[in-house]
PDB file of N, CA and C in Angstrom:
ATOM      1  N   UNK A   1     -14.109  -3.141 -32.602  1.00  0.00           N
ATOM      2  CA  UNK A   1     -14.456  -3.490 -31.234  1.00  0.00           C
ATOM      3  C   UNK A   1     -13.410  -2.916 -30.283  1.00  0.00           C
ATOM      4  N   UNK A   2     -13.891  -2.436 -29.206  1.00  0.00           N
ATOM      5  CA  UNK A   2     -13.181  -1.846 -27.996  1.00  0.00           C
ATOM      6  C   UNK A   2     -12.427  -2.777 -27.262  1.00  0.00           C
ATOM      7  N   UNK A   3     -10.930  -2.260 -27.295  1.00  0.00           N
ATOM      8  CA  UNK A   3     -10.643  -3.227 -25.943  1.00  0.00           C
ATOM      9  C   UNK A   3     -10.802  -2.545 -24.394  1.00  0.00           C
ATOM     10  N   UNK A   4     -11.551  -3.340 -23.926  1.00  0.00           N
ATOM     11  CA  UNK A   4     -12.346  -2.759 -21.983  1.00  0.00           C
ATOM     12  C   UNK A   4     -11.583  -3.424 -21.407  1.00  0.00           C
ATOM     13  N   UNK A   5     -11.352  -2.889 -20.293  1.00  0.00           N
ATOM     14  CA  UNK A   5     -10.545  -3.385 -19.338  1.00  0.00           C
ATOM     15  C   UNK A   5     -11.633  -3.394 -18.275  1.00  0.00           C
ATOM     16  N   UNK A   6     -12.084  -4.609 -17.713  1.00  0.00           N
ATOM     17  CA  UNK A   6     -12.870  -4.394 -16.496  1.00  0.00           C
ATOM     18  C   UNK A   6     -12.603  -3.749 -14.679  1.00  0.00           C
ATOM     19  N   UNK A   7     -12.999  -3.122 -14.535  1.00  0.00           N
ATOM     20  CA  UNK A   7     -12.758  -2.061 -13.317  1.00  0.00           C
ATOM     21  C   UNK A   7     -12.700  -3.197 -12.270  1.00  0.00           C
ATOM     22  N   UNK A   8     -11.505  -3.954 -11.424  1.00  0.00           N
ATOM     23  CA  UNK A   8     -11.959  -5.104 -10.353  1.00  0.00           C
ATOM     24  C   UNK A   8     -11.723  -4.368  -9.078  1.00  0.00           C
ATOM     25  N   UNK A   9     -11.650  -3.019  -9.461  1.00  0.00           N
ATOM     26  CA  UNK A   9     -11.937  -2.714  -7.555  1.00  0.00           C
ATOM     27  C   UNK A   9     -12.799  -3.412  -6.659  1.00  0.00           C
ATOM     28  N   UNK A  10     -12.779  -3.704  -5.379  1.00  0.00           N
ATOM     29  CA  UNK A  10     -13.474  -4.382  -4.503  1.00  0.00           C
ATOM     30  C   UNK A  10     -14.365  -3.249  -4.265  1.00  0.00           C
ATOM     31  N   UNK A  11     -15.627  -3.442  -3.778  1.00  0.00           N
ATOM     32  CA  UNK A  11     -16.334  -2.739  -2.759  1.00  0.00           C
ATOM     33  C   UNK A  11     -16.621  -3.316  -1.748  1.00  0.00           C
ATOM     34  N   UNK A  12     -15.611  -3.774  -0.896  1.00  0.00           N
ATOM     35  CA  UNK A  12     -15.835  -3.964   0.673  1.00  0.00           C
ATOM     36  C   UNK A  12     -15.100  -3.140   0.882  1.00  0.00           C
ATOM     37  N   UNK A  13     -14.099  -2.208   0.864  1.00  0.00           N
ATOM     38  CA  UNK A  13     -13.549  -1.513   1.530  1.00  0.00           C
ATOM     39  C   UNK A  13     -11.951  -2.546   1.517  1.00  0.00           C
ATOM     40  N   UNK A  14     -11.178  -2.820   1.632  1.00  0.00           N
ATOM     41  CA  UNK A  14     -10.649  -3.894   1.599  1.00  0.00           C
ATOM     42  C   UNK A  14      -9.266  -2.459   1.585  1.00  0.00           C
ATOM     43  N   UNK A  15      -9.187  -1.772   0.537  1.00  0.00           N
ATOM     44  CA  UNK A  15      -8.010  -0.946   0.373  1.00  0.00           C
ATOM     45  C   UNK A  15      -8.007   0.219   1.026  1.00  0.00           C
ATOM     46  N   UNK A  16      -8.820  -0.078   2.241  1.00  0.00           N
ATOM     47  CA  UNK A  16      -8.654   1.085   3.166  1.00  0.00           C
ATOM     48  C   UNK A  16      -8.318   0.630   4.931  1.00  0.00           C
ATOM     49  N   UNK A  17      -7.913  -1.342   4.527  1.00  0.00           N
ATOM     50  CA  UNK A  17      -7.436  -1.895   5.738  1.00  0.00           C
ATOM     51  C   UNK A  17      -6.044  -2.230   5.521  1.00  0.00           C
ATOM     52  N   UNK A  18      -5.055  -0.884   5.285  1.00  0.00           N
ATOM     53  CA  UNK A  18      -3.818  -0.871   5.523  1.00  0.00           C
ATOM     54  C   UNK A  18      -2.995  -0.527   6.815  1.00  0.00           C
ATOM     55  N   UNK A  19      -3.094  -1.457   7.738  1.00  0.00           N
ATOM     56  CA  UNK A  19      -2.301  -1.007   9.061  1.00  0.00           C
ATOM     57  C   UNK A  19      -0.686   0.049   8.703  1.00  0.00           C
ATOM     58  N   UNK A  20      -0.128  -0.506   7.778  1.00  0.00           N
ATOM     59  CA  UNK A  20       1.075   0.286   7.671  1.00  0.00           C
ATOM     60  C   UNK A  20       1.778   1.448   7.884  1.00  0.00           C
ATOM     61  N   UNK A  21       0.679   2.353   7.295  1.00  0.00           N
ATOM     62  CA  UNK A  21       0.497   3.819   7.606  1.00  0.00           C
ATOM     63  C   UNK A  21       0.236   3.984   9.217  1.00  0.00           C
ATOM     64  N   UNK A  22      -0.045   3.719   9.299  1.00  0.00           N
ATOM     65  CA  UNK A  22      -0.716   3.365  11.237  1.00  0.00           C
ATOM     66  C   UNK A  22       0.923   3.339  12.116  1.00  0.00           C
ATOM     67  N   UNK A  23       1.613   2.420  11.396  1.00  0.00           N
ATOM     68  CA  UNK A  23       2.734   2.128  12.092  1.00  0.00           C
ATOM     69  C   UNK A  23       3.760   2.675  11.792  1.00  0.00           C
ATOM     70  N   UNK A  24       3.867   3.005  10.987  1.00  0.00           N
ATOM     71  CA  UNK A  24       5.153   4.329  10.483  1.00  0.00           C
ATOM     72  C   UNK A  24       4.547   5.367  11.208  1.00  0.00           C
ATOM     73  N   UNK A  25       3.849   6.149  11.505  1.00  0.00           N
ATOM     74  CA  UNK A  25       3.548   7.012  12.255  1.00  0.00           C
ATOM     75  C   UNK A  25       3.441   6.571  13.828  1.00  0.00           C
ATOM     76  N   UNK A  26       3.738   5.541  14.037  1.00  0.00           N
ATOM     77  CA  UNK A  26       4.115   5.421  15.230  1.00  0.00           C
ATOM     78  C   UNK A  26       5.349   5.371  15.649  1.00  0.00           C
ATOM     79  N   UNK A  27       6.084   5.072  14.416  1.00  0.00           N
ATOM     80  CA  UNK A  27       7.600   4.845  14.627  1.00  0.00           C
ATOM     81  C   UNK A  27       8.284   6.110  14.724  1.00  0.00           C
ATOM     82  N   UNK A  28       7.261   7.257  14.105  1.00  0.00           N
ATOM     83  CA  UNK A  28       7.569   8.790  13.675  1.00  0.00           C
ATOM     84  C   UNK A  28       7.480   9.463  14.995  1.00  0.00           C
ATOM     85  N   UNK A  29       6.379   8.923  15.462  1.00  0.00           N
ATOM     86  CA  UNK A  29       6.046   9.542  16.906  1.00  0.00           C
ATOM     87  C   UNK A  29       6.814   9.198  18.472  1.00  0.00           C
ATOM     88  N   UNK A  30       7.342   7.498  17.948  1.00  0.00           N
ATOM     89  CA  UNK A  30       8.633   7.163  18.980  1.00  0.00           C
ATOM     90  C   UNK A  30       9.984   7.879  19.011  1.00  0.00           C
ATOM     91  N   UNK A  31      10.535   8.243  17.470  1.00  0.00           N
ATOM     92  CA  UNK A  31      11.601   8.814  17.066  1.00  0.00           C
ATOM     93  C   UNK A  31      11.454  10.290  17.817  1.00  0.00           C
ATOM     94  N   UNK A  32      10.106  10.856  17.936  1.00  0.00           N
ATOM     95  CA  UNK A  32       9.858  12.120  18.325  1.00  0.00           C
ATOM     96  C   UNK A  32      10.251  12.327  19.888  1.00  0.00           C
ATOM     97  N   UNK A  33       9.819  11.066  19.932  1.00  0.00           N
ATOM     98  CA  UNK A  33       9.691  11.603  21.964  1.00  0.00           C
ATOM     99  C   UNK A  33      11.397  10.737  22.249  1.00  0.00           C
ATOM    100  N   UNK A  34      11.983  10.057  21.741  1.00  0.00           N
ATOM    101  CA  UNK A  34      13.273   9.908  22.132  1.00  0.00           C
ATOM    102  C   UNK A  34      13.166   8.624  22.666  1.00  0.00           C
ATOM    103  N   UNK A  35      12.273   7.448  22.124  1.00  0.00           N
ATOM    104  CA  UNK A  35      12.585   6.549  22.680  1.00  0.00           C
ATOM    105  C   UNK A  35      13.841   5.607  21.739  1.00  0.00           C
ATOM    106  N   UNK A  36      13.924   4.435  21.827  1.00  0.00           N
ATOM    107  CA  UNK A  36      14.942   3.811  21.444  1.00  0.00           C
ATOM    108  C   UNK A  36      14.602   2.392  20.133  1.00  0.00           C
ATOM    109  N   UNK A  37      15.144   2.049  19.538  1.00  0.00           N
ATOM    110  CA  UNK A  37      15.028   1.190  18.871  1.00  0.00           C
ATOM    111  C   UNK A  37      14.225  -0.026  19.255  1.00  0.00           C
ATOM    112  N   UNK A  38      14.909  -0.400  19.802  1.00  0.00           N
ATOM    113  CA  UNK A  38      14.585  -1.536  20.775  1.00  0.00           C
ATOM    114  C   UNK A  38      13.372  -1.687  21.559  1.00  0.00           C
ATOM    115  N   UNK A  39      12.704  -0.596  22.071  1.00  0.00           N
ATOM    116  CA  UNK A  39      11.246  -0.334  21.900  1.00  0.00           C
ATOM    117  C   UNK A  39      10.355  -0.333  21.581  1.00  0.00           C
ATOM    118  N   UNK A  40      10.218  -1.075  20.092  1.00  0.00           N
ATOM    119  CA  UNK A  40       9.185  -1.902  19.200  1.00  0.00           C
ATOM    120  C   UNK A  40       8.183  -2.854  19.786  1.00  0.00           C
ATOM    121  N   UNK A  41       7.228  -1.832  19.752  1.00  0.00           N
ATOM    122  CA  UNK A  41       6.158  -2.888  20.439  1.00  0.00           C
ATOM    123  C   UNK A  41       5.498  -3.870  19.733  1.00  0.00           C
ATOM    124  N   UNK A  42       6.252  -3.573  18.738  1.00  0.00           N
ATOM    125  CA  UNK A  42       5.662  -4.779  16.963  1.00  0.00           C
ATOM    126  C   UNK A  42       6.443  -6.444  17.244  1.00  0.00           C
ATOM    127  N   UNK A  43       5.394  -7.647  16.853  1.00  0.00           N
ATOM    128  CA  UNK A  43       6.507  -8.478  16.681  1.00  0.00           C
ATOM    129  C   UNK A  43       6.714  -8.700  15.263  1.00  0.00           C
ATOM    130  N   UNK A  44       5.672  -8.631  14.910  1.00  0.00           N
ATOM    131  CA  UNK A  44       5.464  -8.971  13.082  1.00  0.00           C
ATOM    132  C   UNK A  44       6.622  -8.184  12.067  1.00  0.00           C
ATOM    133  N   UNK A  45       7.670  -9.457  11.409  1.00  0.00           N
ATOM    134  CA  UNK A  45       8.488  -8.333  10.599  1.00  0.00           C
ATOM    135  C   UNK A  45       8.179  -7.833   9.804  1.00  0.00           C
ATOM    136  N   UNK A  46       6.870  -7.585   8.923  1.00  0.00           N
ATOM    137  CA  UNK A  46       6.505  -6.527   8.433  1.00  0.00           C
ATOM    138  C   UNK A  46       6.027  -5.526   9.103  1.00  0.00           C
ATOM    139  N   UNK A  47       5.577  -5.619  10.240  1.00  0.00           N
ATOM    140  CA  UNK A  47       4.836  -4.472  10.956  1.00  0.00           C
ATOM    141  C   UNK A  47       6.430  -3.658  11.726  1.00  0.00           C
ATOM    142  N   UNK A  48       7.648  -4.282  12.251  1.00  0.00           N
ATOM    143  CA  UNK A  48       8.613  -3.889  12.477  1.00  0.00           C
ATOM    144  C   UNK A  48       9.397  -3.101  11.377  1.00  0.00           C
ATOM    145  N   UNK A  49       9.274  -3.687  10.523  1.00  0.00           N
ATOM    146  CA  UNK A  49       9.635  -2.843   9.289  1.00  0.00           C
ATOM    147  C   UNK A  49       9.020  -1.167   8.862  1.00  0.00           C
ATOM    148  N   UNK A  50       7.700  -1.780   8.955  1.00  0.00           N
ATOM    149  CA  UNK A  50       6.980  -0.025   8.569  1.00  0.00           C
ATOM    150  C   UNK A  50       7.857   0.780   9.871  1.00  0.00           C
ATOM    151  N   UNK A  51       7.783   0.366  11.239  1.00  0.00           N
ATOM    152  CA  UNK A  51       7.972   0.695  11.873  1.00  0.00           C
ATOM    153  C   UNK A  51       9.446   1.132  12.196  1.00  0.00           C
ATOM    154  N   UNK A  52      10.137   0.870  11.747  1.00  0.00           N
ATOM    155  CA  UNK A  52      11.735   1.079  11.815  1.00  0.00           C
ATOM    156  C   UNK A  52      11.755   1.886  10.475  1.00  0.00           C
ATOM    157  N   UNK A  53      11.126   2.129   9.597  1.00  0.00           N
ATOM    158  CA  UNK A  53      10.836   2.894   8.337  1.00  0.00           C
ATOM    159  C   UNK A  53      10.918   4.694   8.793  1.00  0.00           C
ATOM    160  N   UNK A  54       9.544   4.294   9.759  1.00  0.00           N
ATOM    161  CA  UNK A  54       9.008   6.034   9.939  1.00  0.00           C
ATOM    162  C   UNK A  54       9.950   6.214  10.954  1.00  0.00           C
ATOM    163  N   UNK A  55      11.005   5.641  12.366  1.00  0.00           N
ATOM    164  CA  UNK A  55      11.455   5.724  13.243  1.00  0.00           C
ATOM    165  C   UNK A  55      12.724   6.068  12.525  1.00  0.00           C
ATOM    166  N   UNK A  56      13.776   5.387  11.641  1.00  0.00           N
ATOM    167  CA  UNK A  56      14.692   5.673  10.655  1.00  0.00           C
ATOM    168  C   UNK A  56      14.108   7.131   9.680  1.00  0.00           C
ATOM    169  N   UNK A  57      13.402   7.476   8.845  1.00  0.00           N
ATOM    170  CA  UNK A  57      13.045   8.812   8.466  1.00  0.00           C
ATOM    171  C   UNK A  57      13.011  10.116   9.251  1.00  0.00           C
ATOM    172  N   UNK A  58      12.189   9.775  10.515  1.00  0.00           N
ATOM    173  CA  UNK A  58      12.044  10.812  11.782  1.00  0.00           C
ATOM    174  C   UNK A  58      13.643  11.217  12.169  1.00  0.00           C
ATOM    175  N   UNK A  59      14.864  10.373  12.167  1.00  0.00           N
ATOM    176  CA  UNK A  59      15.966  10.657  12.939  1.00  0.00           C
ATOM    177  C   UNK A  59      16.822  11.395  12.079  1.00  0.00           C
ATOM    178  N   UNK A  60      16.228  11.365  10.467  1.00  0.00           N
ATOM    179  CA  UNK A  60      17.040  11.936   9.499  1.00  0.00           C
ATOM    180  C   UNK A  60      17.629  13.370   9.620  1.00  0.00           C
ATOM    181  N   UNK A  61      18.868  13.809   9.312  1.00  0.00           N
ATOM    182  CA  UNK A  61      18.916  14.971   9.268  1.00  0.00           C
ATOM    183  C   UNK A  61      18.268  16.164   8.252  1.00  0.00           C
ATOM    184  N   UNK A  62      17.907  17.649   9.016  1.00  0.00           N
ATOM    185  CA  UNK A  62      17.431  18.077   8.147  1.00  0.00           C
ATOM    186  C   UNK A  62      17.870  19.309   7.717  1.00  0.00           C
ATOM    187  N   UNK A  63      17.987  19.817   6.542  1.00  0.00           N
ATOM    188  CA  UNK A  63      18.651  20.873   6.262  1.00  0.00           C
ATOM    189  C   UNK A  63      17.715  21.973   5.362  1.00  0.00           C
ATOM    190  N   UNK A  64      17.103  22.947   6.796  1.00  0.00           N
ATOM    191  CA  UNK A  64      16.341  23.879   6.513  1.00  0.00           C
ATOM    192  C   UNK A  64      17.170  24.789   5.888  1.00  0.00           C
ATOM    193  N   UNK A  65      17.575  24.802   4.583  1.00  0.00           N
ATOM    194  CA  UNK A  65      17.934  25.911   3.075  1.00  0.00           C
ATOM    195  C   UNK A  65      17.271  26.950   3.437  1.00  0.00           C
ATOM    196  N   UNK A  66      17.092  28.429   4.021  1.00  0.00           N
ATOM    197  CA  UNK A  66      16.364  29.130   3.649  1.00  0.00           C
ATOM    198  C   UNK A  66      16.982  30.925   4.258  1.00  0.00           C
TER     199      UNK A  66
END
């Protein structure tokens, strides 16, 4: 006898309502235009988090090798 593992993906869509991504790219896009930390239009500390994520990555230095 087989051991099956049953497939429990949802089909509502459910794993395609990730705000996160949403907000790191906003933090990417604040870091871009030069605004400031403190500028978080997030209150939620997870949503501040993604957000200080992509805003912290964006400021990184970069070292074009070439």
């Amino acid at each position: 006898m087989k051991d099956v593992v049953p497939n429990f993906e949802t089909l509502d869509r459910r794993h395609f309502n990730n705000p996160h991504p949403a907000v790191f790219a906003a933090g990417v896009e604040a870091a871009r235009k030069g605004l400031r930390v403190c500028d978080c239009p997030y209150v939620h500390p997870a949503m501040v988090a993604s957000w200080l994520n992509g805003f912290a990555q964006e400021q990184q230095l970069t070292l074009e090798l070439q």
